[in-house]
Every structure is written in structure tokens, then in C-alpha cells.
Protein backbone atom coordinates (compact mmCIF):
# COMPACT_ATOMS: atom_id res chain seq x y z
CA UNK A 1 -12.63 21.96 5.69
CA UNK A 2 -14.45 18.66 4.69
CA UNK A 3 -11.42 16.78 6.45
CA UNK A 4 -12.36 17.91 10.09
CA UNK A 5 -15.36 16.00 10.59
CA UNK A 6 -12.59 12.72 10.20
CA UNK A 7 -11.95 12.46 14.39
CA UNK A 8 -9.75 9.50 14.23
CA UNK A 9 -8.30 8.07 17.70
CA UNK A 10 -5.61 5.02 17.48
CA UNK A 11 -5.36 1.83 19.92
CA UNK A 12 -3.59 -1.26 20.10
CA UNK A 13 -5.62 -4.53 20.65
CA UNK A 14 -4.49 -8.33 20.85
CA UNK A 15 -5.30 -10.91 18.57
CA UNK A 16 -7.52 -12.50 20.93
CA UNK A 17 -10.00 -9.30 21.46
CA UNK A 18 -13.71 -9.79 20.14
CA UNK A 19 -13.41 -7.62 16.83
CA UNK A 20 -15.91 -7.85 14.15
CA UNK A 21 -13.39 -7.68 11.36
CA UNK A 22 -11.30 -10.33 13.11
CA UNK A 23 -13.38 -12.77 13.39
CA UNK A 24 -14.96 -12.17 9.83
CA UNK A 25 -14.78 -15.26 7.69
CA UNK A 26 -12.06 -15.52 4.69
CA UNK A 27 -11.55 -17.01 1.16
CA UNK A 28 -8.78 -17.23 -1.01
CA UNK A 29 -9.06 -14.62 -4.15
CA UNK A 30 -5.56 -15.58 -5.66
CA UNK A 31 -3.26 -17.81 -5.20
CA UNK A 32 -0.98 -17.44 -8.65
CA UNK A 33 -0.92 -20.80 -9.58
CA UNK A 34 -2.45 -19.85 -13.05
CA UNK A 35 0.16 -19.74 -16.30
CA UNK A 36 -0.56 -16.01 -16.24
CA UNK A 37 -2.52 -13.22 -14.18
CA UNK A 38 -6.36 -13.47 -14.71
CA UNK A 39 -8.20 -10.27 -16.10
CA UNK A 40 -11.50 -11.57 -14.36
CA UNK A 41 -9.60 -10.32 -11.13
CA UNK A 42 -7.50 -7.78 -12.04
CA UNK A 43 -6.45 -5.15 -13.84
CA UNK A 44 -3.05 -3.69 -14.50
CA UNK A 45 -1.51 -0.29 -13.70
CA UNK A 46 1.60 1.82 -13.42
CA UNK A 47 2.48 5.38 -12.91
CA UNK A 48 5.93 7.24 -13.36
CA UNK A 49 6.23 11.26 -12.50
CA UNK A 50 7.18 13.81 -14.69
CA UNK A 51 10.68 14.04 -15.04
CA UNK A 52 11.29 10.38 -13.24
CA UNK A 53 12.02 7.42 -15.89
CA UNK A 54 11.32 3.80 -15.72
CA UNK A 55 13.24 1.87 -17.67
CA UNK A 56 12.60 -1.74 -16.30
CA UNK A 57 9.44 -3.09 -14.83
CA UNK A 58 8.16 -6.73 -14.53
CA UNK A 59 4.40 -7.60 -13.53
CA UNK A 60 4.07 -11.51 -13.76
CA UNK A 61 3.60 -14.75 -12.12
CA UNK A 62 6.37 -17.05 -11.30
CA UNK A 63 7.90 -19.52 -9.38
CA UNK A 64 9.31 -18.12 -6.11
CA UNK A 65 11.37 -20.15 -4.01
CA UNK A 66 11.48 -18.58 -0.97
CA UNK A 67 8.18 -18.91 -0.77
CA UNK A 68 7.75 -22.51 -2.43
CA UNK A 69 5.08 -21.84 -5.13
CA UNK A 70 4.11 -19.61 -7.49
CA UNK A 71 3.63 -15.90 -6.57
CA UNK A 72 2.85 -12.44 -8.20
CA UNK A 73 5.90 -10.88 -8.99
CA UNK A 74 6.44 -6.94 -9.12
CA UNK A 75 9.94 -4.57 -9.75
CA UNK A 76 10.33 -1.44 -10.86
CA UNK A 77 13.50 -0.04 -11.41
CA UNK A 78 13.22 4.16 -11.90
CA UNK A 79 16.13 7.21 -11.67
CA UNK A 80 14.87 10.70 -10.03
CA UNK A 81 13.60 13.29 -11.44
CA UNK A 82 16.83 15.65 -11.80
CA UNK A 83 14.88 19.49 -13.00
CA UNK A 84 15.46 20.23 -9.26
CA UNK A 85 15.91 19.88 -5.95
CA UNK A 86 12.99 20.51 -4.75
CA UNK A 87 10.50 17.80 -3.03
CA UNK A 88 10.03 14.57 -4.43
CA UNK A 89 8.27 11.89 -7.42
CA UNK A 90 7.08 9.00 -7.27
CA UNK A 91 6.69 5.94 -9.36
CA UNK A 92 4.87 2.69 -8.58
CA UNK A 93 3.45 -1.18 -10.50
CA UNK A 94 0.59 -2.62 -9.25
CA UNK A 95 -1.95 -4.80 -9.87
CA UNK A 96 -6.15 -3.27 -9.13
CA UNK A 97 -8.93 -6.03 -8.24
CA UNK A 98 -10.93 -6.01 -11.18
CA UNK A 99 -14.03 -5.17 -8.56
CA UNK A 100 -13.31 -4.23 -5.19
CA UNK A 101 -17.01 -2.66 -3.99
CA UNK A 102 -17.47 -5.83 -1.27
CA UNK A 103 -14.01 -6.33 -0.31
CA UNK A 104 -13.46 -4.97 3.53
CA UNK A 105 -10.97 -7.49 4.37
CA UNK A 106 -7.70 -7.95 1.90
CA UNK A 107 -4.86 -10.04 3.33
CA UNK A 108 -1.36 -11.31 1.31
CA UNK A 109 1.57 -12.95 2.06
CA UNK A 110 4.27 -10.48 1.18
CA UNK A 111 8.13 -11.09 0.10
CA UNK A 112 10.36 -8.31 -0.56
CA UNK A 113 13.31 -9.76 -1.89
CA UNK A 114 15.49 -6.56 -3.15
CA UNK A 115 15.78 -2.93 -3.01
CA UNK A 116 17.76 -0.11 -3.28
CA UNK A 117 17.07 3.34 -1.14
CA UNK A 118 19.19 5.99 -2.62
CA UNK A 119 19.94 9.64 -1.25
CA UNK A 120 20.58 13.05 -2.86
CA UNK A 121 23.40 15.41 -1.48
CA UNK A 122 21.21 18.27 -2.37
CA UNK A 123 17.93 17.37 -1.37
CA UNK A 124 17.15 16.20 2.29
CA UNK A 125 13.70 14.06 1.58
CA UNK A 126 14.22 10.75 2.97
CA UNK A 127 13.54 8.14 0.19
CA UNK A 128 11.11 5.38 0.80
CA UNK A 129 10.48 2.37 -1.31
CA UNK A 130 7.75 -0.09 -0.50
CA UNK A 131 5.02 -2.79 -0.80
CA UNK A 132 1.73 -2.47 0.35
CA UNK A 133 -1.90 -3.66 -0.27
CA UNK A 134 -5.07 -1.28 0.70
CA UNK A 135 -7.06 1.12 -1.61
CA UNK A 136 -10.48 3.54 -0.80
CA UNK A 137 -13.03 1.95 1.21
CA UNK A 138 -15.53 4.42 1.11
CA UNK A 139 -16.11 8.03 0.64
CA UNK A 140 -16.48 10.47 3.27
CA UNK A 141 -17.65 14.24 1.72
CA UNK A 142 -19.77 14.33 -1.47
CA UNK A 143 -18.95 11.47 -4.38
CA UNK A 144 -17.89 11.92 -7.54
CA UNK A 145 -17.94 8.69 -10.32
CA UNK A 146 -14.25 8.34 -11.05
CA UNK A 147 -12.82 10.53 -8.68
CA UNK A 148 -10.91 9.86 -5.46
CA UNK A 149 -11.78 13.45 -3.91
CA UNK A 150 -13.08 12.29 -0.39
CA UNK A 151 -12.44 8.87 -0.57
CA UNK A 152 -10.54 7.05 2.08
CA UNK A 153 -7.69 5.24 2.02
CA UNK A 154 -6.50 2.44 4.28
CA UNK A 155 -3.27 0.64 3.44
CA UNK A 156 -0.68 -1.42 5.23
CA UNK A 157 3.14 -1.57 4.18
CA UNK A 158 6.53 -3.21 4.57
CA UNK A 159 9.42 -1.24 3.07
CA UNK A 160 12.27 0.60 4.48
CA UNK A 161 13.08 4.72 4.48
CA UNK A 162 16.48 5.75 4.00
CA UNK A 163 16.31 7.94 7.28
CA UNK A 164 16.19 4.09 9.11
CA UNK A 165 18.53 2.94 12.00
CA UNK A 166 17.41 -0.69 11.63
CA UNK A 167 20.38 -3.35 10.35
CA UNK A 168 20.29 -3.01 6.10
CA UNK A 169 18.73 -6.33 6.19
CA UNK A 170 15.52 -4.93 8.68
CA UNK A 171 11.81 -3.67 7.25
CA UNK A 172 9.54 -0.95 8.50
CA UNK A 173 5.52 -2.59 8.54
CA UNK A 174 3.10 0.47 9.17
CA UNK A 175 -0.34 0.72 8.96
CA UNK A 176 -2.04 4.64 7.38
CA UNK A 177 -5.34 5.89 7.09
CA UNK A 178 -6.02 8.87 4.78
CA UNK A 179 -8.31 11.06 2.85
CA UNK A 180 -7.80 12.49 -0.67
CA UNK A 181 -8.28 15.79 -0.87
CA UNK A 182 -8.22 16.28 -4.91
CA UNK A 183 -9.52 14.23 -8.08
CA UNK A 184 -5.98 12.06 -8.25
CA UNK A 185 -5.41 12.05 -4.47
CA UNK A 186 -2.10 13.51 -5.28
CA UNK A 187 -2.20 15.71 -1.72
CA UNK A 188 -4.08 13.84 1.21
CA UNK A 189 -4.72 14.77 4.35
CA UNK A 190 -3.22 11.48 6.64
CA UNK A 191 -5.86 11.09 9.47
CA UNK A 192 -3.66 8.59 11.44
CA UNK A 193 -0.05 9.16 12.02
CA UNK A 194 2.08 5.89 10.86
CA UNK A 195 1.00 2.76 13.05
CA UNK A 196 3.79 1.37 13.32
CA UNK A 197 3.63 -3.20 13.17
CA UNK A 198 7.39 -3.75 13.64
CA UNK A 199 9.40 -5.19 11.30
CA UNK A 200 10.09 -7.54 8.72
CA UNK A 201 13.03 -9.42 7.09
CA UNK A 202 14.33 -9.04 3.31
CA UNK A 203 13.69 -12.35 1.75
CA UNK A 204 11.35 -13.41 4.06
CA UNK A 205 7.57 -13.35 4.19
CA UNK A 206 5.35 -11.50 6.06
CA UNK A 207 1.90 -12.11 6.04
CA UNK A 208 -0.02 -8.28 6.46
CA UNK A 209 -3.81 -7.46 6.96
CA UNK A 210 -6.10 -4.47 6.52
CA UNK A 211 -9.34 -4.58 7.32
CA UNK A 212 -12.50 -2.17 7.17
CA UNK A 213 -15.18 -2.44 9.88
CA UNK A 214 -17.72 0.09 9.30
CA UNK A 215 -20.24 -1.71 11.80
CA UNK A 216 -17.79 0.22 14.46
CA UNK A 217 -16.43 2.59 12.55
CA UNK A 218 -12.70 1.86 12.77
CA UNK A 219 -10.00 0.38 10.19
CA UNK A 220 -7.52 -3.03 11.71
CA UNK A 221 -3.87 -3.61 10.81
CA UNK A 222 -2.44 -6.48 11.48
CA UNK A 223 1.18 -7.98 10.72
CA UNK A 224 0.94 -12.29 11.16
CA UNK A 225 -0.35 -13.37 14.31
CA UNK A 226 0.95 -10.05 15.93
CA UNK A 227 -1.02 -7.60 17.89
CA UNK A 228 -3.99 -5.51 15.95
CA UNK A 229 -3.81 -2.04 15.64
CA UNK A 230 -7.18 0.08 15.08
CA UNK A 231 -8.38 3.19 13.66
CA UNK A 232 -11.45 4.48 14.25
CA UNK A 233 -13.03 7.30 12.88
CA UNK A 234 -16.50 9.72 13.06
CA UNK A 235 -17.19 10.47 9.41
CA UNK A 236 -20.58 9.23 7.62
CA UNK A 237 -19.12 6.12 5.67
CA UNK A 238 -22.60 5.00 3.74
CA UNK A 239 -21.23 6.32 0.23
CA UNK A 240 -19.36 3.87 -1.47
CA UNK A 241 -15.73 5.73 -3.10
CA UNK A 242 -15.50 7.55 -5.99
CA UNK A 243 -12.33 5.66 -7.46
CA UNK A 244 -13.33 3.73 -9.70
CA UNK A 245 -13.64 -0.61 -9.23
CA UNK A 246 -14.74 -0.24 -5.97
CA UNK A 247 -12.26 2.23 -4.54
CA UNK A 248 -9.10 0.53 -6.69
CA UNK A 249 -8.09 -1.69 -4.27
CA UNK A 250 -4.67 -3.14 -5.18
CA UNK A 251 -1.10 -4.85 -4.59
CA UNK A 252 1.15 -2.55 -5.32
CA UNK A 253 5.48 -1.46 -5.37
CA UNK A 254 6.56 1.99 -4.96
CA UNK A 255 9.21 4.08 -5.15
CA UNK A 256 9.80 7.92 -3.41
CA UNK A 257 12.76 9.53 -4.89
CA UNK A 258 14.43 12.82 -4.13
CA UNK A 259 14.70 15.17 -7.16
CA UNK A 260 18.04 15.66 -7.68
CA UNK A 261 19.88 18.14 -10.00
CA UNK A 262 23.52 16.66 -8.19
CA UNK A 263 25.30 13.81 -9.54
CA UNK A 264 25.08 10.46 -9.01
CA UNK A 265 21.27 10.74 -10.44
CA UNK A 266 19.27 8.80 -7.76
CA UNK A 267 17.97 5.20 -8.68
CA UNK A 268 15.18 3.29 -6.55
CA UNK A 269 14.83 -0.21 -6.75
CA UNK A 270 12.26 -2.66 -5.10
CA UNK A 271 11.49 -6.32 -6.33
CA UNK A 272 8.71 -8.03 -4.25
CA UNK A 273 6.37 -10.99 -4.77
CA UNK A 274 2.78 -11.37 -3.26
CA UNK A 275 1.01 -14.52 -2.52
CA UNK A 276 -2.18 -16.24 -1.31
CA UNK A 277 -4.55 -13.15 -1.85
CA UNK A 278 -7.35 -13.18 0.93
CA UNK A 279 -10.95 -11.35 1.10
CA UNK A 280 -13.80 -11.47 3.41
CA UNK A 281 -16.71 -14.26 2.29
């Protein structure tokens, strides 16, 4: 399988190590202090499941005051999926960079203010809601215009899993690396386990970092000024990714419900704001 050549090994370095993508220079995309989003940056998007609705979602700047200035703001409110009990959907707002071919470095302040992590009594998959920024940062296999088949992913997250034994209050921040395996990336094969960052506060920010440096082959997480986590892999990384916009790169909300045929019909929640967007130079 394509997959195998990916021979990924995981480390954790400090801050103060001599990393290429850490010491890689930085300018602010987006800071939100427009009257509304601008499409020379970005683009919109949203996807609900079969079977799941979404019946309220917001995708706008405003004032936040936790964080003292104006921010992105993102919820999405949507109920399971309730044809069975079987496995899970997923639904998810986001916002793309309108072109993210040079981006290697993307870095946001983060504030998840509210969420809601339901259960099923029928079905055992542990819900998940989250925030995270990342996208495909190159492909790895053969590329196809406008599909994600072989790209791969890097993201990093703050959100919480029902299945967690951390105060109600308390967020899981993990780094991922993975490869889609079909057109939609709907089934990928993840080529690092969960690096896991620590943890983060509701209603309190967290700045997170992903970087990709293909000079040594590896992908950086970092949460703050806290210690770096890397990736590295062995695939051939010269082809650019097949999604389109440069891999679509975005900030992004999601929800992983249980389908649920029992009653009370699940409901996921998640309302977080995003703020001073960086990229490399």
C-alpha cells in the first residue's frame, strides 16, 4: 500500500533547540479587526453528514472580550444522526485561506469558550468536539487536481473527548499527522499516534502552532512557549497536494457525534473564536 513508504518516528524537543521551522520568520495574515471577513484571504465552508442536522451556525467577526479585540468567531450547534447505532458523523464550520500553496507555518491564538460533549446509551464511540488549524501540506503518492487522495495532513487541536478524566473545565491540545487515502479523505491512514501538548482552559486562550519543515523532513507542534513536538517522516514530499488552494488550509470547529437510534437524540455544541492569524514570511 502507498501508505507504507510514510516511516514516521515522534520526539519531543525544547523551545530552545536549533529547528529550521522554529526559527523561521513570521507575519501576521489576520488579525479580524476588519467590519467583516475578507474574501482576498479566505473562503468559507461547512459540512454536515447524512442524517446529522445543523440548525445553528455563526461564522463572523466580533468583539471578544476575553480576548480584548476583535476575533473570528465560529459555533455550530448539530443533533446525531439517529438511522443507527452504528459508528459515527461528523459536522464542522471553518474558514479555508483563500491560497495556502506557500504557507508551512500557520499559528492562532485560540479561545474555546463553550461546548457540549454528549453520549449515546447505545453506541459506545466517545464524542469529540474541537478546534483546530492545519490542512495538506503536500502530497505523498501520485497527485490528482482537486483531490486529497495522498495528500498529507498536519493539524493541531484543543477540544475535549467525552471518554476524558480531566476537571469539565480542562482541554485536550494534540498534535496528528495523516494521509488521505480516498478523493474526500473521508478514511485516512493516521501516521502519528495523537501527540499529546497538554491542556488548555475553557475561556481562555491558547496560542497553538503547526509547522511544516520539509528541509528535514518532519512536521512541529507547538502549544505557547511549551515544549515542541516533531514528526518526521520518509516519503518524497516535492508534489505540492491535490486539495485544492494549496492543500485547504483552514481554521476550523468540529463536532463527532455518536449515531444514536436511543432517546435523548445527541446534540454537540462548540463555540470558539480565533485570533491573530500567523504565516511564515
Amino acid at each position: 500500500m502507498k501508505f507504507a513508504v510514510l516511516c514516521l518516528t515522534v520526539t519531543g524537543m525544547l523551545l530552545i533547540g536549533s529547528l529550521a521551522g522554529a526559527q523561521e520568520s513570521l507575519v501576521l495574515y489576520d488579525n479580524f479587526e476588519g467590519k467583516t471577513l475578507n474574501p482576498e484571504k479566505w473562503f468559507g465552508g461547512a459540512g454536515t453528514d447524512s442524517g446529522m442536522v445543523t440548525l445553528e451556525m455563526s461564522r463572523l467577526i466580533k468583539n471578544e472580550t476575553l480576548l480584548g479585540s476583535k476575533a473570528l468567531s465560529l459555533s455550530n450547534r448539530s443533533y446525531a444522526n439517529t438511522d443507527s447505532d452504528d459508528g459515527h458523523s461528523t459536522a464542522s464550520t471553518r474558514i479555508h485561506f483563500s491560497d495556502g500553496s506557500n504557507i508551512k507555518t500557520i499559528v492562532a491564538t485560540v479561545l474555546v469558550k463553550k461546548i457540549q460533549v454528549p453520549e449515546c446509551s447505545t453506541n459506545d464511540y466517545v464524542t469529540e468536539v474541537r478546534a483546530r488549524i492545519g490542512g495538506g501540506f503536500f502530497n505523498a503518492g501520485t497527485r490528482t487536481p482537486g483531490s486529497y487522495t495522498d495528500d498529507v495532513w498536519a493539524q493541531i487541536t484543543v477540544g475535549r473527548a467525552l471518554d476524558s478524566e480531566d476537571p469539565a473545565d480542562t482541554l485536550q491540545v494534540y498534535g496528528r499527522v495523516y494521509r488521505c487515502n480516498d478523493a474526500n479523505c473521508n478514511s485516512p491512514t493516521y501516521i502519528s499516534t495523537k501527540q499529546e501538548l497538554g491542556t488548555a482552559k475553557l475561556n481562555k486562550k491558547v496560542k497553538l502552532r503547526v509547522t511544516w519543515d520539509p528541509d528535514n523532513n518532519q512536521f512541529i507542534f507547538q502549544k505557547g512557549k511549551g515544549e515542541e513536538f516533531v514528526v518526521t517522516y520518509g516519503a518524497n514530499d516535492d508534489s505540492e497536494p491535490g486539495g485544492l488552494n494549496g492543500g485547504m488550509k483552514r481554521l476550523e470547529i468540529q463536532e463527532f457525534l455518536p449515531n444514536c437510534v436511543s432517546a435523548p437524540r445527541p446534540v454537540g455544541y462548540i463555540d470558539a473564536s480565533f485570533d491573530n492569524v500567523m504565516v511564515n514570511e
